[in-house]
C-alpha atoms as a PDB file:
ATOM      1  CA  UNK A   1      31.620   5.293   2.450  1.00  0.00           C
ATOM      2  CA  UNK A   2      29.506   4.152   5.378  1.00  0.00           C
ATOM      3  CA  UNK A   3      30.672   7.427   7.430  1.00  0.00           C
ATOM      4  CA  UNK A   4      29.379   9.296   5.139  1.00  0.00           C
ATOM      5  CA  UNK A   5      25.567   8.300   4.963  1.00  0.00           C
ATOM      6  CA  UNK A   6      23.836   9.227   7.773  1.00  0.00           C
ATOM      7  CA  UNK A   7      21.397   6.343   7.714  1.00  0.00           C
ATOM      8  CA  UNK A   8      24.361   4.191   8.742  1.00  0.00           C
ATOM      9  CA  UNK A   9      25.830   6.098  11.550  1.00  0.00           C
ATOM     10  CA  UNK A  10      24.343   3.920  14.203  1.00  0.00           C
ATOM     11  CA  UNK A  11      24.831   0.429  12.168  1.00  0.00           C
ATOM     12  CA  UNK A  12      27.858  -1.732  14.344  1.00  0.00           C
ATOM     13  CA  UNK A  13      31.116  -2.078  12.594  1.00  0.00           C
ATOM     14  CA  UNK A  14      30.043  -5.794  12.167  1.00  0.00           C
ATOM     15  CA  UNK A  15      26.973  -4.846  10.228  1.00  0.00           C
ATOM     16  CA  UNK A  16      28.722  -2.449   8.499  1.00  0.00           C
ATOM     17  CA  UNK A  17      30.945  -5.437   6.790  1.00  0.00           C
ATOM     18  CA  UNK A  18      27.972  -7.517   6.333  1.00  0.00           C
ATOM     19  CA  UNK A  19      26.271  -4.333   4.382  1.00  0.00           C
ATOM     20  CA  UNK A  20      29.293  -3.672   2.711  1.00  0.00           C
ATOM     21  CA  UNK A  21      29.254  -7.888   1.331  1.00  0.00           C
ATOM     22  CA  UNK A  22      25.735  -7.030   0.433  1.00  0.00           C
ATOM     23  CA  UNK A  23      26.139  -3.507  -1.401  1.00  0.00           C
ATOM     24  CA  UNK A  24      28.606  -5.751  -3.840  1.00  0.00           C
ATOM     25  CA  UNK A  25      25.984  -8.349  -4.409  1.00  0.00           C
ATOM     26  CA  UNK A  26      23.358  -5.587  -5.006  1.00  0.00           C
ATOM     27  CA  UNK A  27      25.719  -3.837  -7.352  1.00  0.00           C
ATOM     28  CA  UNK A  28      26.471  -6.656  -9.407  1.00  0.00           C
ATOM     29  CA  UNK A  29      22.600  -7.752  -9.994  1.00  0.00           C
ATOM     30  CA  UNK A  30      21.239  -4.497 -10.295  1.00  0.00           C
ATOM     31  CA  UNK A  31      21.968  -1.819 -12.954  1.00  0.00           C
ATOM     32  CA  UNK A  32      21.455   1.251 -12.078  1.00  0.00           C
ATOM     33  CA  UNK A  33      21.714   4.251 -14.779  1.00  0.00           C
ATOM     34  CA  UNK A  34      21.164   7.678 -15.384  1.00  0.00           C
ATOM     35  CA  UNK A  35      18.669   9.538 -17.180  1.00  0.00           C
ATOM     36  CA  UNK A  36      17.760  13.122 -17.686  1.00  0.00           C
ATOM     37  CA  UNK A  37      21.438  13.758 -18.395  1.00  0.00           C
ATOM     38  CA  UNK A  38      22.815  12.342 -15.191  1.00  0.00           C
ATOM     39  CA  UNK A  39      25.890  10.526 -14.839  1.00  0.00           C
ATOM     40  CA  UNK A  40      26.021   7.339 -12.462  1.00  0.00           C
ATOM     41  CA  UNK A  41      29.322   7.455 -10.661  1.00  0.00           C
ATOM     42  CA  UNK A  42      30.699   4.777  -8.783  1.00  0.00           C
ATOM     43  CA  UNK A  43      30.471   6.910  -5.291  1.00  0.00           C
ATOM     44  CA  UNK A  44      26.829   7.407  -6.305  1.00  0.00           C
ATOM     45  CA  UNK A  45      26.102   3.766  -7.166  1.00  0.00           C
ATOM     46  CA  UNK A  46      27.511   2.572  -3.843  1.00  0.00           C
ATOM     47  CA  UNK A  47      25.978   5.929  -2.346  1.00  0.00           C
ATOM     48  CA  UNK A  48      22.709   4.081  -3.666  1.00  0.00           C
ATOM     49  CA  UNK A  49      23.108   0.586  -3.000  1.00  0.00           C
ATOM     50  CA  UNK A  50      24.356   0.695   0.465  1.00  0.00           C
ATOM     51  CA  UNK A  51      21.242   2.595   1.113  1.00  0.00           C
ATOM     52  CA  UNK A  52      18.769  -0.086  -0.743  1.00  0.00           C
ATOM     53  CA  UNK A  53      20.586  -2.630   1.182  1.00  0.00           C
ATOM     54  CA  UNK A  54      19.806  -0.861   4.534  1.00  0.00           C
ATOM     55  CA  UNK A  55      16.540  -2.715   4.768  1.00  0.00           C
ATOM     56  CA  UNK A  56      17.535  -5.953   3.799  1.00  0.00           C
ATOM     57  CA  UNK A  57      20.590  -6.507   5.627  1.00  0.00           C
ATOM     58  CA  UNK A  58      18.996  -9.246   7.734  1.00  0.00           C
ATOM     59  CA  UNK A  59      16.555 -10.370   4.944  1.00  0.00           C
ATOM     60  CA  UNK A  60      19.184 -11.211   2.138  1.00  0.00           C
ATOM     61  CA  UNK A  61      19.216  -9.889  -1.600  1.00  0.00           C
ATOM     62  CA  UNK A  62      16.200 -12.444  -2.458  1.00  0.00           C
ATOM     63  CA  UNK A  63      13.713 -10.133  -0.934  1.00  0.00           C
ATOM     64  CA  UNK A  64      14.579  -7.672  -4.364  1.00  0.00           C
ATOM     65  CA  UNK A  65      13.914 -10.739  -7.060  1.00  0.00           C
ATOM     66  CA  UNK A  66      11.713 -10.062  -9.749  1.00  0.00           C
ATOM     67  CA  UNK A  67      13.495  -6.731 -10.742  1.00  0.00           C
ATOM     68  CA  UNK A  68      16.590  -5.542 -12.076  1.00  0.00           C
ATOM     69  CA  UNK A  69      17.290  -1.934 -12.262  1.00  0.00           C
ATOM     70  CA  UNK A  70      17.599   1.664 -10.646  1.00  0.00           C
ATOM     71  CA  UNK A  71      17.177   4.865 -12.628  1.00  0.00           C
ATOM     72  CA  UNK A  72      18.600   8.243 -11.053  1.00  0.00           C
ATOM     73  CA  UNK A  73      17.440  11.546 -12.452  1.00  0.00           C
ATOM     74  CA  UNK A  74      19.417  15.124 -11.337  1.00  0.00           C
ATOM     75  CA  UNK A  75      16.840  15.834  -9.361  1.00  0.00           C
ATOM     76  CA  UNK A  76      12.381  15.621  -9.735  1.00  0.00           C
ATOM     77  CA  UNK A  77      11.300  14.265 -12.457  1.00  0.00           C
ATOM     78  CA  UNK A  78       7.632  13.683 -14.240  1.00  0.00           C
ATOM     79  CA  UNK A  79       5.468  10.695 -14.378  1.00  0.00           C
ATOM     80  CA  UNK A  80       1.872  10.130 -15.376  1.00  0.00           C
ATOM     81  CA  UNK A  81      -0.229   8.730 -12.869  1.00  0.00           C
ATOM     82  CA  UNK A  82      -4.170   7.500 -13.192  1.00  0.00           C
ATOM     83  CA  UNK A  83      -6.388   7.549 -10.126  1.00  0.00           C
ATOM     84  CA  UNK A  84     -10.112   7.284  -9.506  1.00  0.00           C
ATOM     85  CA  UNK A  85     -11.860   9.989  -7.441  1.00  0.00           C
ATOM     86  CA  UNK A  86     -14.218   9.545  -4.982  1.00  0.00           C
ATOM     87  CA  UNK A  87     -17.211   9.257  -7.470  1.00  0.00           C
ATOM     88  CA  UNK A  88     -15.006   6.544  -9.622  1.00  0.00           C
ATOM     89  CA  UNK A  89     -14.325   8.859 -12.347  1.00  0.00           C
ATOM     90  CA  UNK A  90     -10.699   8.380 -13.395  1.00  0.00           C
ATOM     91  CA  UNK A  91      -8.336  11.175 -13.820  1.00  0.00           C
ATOM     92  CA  UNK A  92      -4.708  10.901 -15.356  1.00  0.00           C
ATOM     93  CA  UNK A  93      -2.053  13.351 -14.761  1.00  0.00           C
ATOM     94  CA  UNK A  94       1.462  14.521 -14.442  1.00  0.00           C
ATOM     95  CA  UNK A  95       3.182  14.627 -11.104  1.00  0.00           C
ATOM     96  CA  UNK A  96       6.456  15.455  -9.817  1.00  0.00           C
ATOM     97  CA  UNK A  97       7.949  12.920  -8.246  1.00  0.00           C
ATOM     98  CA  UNK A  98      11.362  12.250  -5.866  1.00  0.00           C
ATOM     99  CA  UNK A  99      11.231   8.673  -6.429  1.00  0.00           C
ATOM    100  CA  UNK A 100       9.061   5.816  -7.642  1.00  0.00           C
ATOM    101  CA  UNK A 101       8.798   2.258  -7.814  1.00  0.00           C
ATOM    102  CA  UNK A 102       6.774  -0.335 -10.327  1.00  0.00           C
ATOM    103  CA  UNK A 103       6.212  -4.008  -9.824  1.00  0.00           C
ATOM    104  CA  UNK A 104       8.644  -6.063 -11.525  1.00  0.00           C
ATOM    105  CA  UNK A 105       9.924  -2.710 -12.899  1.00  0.00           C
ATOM    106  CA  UNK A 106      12.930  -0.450 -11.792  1.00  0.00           C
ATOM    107  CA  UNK A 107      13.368   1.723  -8.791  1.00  0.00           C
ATOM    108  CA  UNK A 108      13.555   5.910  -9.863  1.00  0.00           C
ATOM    109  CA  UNK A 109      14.993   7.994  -7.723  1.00  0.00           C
ATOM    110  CA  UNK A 110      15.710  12.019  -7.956  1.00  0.00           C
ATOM    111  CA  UNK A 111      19.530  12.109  -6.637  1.00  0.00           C
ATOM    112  CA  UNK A 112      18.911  15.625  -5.415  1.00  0.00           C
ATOM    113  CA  UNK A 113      16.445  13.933  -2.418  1.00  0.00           C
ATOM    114  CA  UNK A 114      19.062  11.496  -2.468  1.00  0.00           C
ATOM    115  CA  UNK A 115      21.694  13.276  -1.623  1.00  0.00           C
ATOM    116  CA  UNK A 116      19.613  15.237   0.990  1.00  0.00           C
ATOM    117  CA  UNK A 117      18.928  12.004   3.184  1.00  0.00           C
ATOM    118  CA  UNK A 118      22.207  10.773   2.778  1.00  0.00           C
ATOM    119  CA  UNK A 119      23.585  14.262   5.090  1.00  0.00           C
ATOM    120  CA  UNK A 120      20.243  13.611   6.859  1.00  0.00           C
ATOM    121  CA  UNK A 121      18.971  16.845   5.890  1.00  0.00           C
ATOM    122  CA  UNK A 122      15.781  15.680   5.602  1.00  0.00           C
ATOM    123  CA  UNK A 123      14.150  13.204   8.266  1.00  0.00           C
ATOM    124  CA  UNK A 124      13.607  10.804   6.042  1.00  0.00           C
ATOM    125  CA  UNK A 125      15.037   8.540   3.199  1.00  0.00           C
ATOM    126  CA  UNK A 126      13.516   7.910  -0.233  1.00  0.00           C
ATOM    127  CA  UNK A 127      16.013   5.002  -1.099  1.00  0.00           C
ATOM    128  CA  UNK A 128      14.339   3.446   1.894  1.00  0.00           C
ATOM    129  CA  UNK A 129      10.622   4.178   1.264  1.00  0.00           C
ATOM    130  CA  UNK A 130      11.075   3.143  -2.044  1.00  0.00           C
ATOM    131  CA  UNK A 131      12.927  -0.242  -1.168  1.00  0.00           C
ATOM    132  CA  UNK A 132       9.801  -0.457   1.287  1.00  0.00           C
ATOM    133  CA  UNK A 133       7.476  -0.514  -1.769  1.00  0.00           C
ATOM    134  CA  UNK A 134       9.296  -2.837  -3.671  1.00  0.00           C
ATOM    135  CA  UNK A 135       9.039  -5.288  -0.721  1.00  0.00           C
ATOM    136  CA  UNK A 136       5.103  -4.898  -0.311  1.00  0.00           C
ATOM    137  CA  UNK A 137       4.529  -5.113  -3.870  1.00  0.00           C
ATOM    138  CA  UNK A 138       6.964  -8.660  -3.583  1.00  0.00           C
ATOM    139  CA  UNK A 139       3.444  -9.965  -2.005  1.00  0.00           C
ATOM    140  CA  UNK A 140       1.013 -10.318  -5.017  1.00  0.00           C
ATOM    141  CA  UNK A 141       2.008  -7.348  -7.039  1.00  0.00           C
ATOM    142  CA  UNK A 142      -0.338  -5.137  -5.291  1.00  0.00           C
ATOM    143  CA  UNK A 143       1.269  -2.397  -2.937  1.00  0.00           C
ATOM    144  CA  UNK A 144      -0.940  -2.335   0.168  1.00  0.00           C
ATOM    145  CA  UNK A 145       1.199  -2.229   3.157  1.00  0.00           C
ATOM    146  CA  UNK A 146       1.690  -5.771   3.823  1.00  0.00           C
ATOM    147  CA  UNK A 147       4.843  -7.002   2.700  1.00  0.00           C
ATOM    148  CA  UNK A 148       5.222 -10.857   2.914  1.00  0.00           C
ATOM    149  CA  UNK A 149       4.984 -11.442   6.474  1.00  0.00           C
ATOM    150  CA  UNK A 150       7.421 -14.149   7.912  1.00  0.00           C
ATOM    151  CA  UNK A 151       6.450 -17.411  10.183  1.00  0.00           C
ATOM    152  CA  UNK A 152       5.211 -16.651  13.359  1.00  0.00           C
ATOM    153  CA  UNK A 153       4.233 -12.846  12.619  1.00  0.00           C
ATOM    154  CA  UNK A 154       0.240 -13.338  12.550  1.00  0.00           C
ATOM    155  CA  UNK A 155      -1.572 -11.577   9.878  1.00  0.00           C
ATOM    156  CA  UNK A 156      -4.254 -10.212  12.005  1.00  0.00           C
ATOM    157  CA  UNK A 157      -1.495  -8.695  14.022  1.00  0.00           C
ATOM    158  CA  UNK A 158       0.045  -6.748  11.392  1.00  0.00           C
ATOM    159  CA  UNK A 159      -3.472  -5.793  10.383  1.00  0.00           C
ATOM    160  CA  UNK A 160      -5.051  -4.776  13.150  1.00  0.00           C
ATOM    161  CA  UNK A 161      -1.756  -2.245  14.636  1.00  0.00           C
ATOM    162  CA  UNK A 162      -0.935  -1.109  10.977  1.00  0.00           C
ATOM    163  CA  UNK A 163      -4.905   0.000  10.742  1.00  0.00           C
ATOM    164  CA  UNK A 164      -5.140   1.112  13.933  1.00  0.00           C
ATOM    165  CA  UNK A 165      -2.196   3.226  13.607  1.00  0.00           C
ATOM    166  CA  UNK A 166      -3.435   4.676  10.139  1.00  0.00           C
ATOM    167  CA  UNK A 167      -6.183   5.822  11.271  1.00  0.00           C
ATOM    168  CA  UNK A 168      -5.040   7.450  14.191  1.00  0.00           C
ATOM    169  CA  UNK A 169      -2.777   9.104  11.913  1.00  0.00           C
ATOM    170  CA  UNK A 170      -5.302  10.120   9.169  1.00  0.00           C
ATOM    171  CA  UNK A 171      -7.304  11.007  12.637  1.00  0.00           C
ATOM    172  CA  UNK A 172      -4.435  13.424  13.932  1.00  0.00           C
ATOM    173  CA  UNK A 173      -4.689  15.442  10.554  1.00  0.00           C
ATOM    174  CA  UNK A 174      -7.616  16.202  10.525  1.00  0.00           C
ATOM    175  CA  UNK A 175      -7.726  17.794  13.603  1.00  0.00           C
ATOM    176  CA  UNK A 176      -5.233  19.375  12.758  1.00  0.00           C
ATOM    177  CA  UNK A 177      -2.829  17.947  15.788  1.00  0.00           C
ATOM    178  CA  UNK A 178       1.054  17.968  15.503  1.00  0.00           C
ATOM    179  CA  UNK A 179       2.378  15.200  13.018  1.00  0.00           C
ATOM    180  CA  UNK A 180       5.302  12.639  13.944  1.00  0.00           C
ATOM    181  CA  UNK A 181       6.077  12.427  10.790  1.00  0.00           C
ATOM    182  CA  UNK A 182       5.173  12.903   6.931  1.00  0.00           C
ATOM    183  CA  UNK A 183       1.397  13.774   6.546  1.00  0.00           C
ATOM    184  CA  UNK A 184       2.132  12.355   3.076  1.00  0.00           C
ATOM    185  CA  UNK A 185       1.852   8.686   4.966  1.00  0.00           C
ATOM    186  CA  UNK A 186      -2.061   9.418   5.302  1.00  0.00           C
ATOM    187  CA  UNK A 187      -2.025   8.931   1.178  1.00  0.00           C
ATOM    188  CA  UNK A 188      -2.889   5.399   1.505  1.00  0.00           C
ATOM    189  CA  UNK A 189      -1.518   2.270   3.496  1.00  0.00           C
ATOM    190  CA  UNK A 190       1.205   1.372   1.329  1.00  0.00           C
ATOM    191  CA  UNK A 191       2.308   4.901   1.766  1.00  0.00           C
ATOM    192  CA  UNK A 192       1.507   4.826   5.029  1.00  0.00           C
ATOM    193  CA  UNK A 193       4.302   1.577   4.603  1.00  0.00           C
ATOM    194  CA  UNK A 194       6.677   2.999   3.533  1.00  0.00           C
ATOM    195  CA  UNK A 195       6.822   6.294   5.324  1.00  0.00           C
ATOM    196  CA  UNK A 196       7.034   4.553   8.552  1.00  0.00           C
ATOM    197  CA  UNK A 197       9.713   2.161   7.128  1.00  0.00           C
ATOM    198  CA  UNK A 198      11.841   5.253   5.994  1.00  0.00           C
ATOM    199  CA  UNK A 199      11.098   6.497  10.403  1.00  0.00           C
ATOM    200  CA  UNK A 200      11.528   3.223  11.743  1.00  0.00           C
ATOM    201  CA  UNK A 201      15.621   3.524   9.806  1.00  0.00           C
ATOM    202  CA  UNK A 202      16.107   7.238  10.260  1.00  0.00           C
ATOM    203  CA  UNK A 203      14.424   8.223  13.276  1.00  0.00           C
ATOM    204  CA  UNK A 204      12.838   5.013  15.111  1.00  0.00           C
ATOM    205  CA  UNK A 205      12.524   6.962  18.395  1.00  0.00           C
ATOM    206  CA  UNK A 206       9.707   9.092  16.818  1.00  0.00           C
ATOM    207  CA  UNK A 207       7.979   6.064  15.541  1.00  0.00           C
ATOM    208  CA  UNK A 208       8.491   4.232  19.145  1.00  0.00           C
ATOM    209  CA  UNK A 209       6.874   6.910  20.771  1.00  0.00           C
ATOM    210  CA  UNK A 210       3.986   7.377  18.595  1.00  0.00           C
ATOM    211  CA  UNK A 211       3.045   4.167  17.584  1.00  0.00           C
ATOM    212  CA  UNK A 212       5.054   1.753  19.640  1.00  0.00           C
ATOM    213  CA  UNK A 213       3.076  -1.497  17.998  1.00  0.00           C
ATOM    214  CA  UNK A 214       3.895  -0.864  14.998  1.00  0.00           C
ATOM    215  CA  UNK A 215       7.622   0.216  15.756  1.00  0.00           C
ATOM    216  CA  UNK A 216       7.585  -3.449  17.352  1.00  0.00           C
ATOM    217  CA  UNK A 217       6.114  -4.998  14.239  1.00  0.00           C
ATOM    218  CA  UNK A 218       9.000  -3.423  11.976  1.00  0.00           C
ATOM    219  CA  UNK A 219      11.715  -4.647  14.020  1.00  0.00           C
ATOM    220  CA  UNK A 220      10.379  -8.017  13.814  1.00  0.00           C
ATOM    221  CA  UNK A 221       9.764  -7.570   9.900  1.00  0.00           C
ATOM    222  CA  UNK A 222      12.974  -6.423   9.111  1.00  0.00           C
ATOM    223  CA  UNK A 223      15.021  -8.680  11.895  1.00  0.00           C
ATOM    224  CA  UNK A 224      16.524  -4.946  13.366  1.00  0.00           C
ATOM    225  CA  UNK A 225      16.139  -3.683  16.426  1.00  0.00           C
ATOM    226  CA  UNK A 226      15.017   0.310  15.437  1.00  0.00           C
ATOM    227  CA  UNK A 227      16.313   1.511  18.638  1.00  0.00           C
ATOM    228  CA  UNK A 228      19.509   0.956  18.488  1.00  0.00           C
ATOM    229  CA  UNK A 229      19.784  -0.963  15.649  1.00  0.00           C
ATOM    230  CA  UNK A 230      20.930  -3.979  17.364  1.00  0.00           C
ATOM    231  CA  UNK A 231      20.446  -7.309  15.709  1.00  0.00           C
ATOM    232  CA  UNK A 232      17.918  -9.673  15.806  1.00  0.00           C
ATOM    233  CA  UNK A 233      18.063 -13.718  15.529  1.00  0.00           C
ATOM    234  CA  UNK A 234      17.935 -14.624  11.710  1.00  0.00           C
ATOM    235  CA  UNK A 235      15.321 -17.270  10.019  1.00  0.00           C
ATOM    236  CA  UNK A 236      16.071 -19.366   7.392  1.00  0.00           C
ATOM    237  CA  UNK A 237      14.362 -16.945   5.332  1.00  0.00           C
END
């Protein structure tokens, strides 16, 4: 299975058995169903799972408490959204969507973009950047790119390179200068999260080179080394 995804072509064959012991855990507390008329096989619940466990390997399965399901659709699906505008007025309306995630809700994922990242068609990997919501919104419910932060990883750290590095990015579009990555991570910073959690798995030389801090920052976060994907010491938590 492993050879197959692409996000796991650099992962060590002794990672790859840990992530495999994980995927079963992950499968067994987490239901994950069709909808829209799709069909949940077992090649694309593992397909899924070994891709939601990607991000956790070196955190453990209690980083995804408080939730207990995954819904696939064929492909993009519809979802109502509310938002205020720059004068506060709120606005609600229908968006199509590749994936989503709610607090203490399920994950949603279109299988079409799933399928695309998993041949690494795209440059990116919804699974991931959804996964990477799910852990921000673990802090408080709120999703605002700051998952809960481990001992010894300063808070004004985090802050001050994941700002910085917004910014700059938000900064780059608007001049219009070449993009590392998504523009879609200059939404907000928990998109801004998870886009550069989805980089840091699929390509983390791109996010070394442009924002090396915050490259640095992930690895520490989720206890892999981006680069070559080499592991890091564990905590106790």
């Amino acid at each position: 299975m492993s050879q197959s995804i692409a996000l796991l072509h650099c992962y060590r064959t002794e990672d790859l058995h840990r992530l495999k012991r994980l995927t079963e855990r992950f499968l067994a507390s987490k239901a994950i169903d069709g909808a829209g008329g799709f069909e949940v096989s077992q090649v694309v619940a593992r397909t899924i799972a070994a891709q939601a466990c990607a991000p956790i390997l070196r955190l453990g399965l209690g980083s995804y408490t408080g939730w207990y399901s995954v819904i696939v659709y064929p492909g993009a699906f519809r979802a109502w959204h509310e938002f205020a505008d720059e004068a506060g007025v709120w606005h609600r309306q229908r968006r199509d969507l590749q994936g989503e995630a709610w607090h203490r809700g399920p994950v949603i994922l279109a299988w079409e973009e799933v399928q695309a990242d998993t041949r690494g068609e795209r440059g990116g990997n919804v699974i991931v950047h959804e996964l990477a919501h799910k852990l921000d919104l673990s802090w408080g419910g709120v999703a605002n790119g700051m998952p809960p932060l481990h001992s010894g990883m300063p808070l004004v750290e985090w802050t001050g390179a994941f700002t910085a590095a917004f910014q700059d990015f938000q900064a780059r579009i608007e001049a219009g200068d070449p993009l590392p990555f998504d523009p879609y991570a200059a939404t907000s910073p928990a998109e801004f999260f998870a886009v550069v959690s989805e980089i840091f798995f699929v390509r983390p030389r791109t996010l070394l080179a442009a924002y090396p801090q915050v490259h640095g920052l992930l690895a520490r976060y989720y206890r892999q080394d981006g680069s070559n994907m080499a592991k890091l010491p564990e905590s106790s938590i």
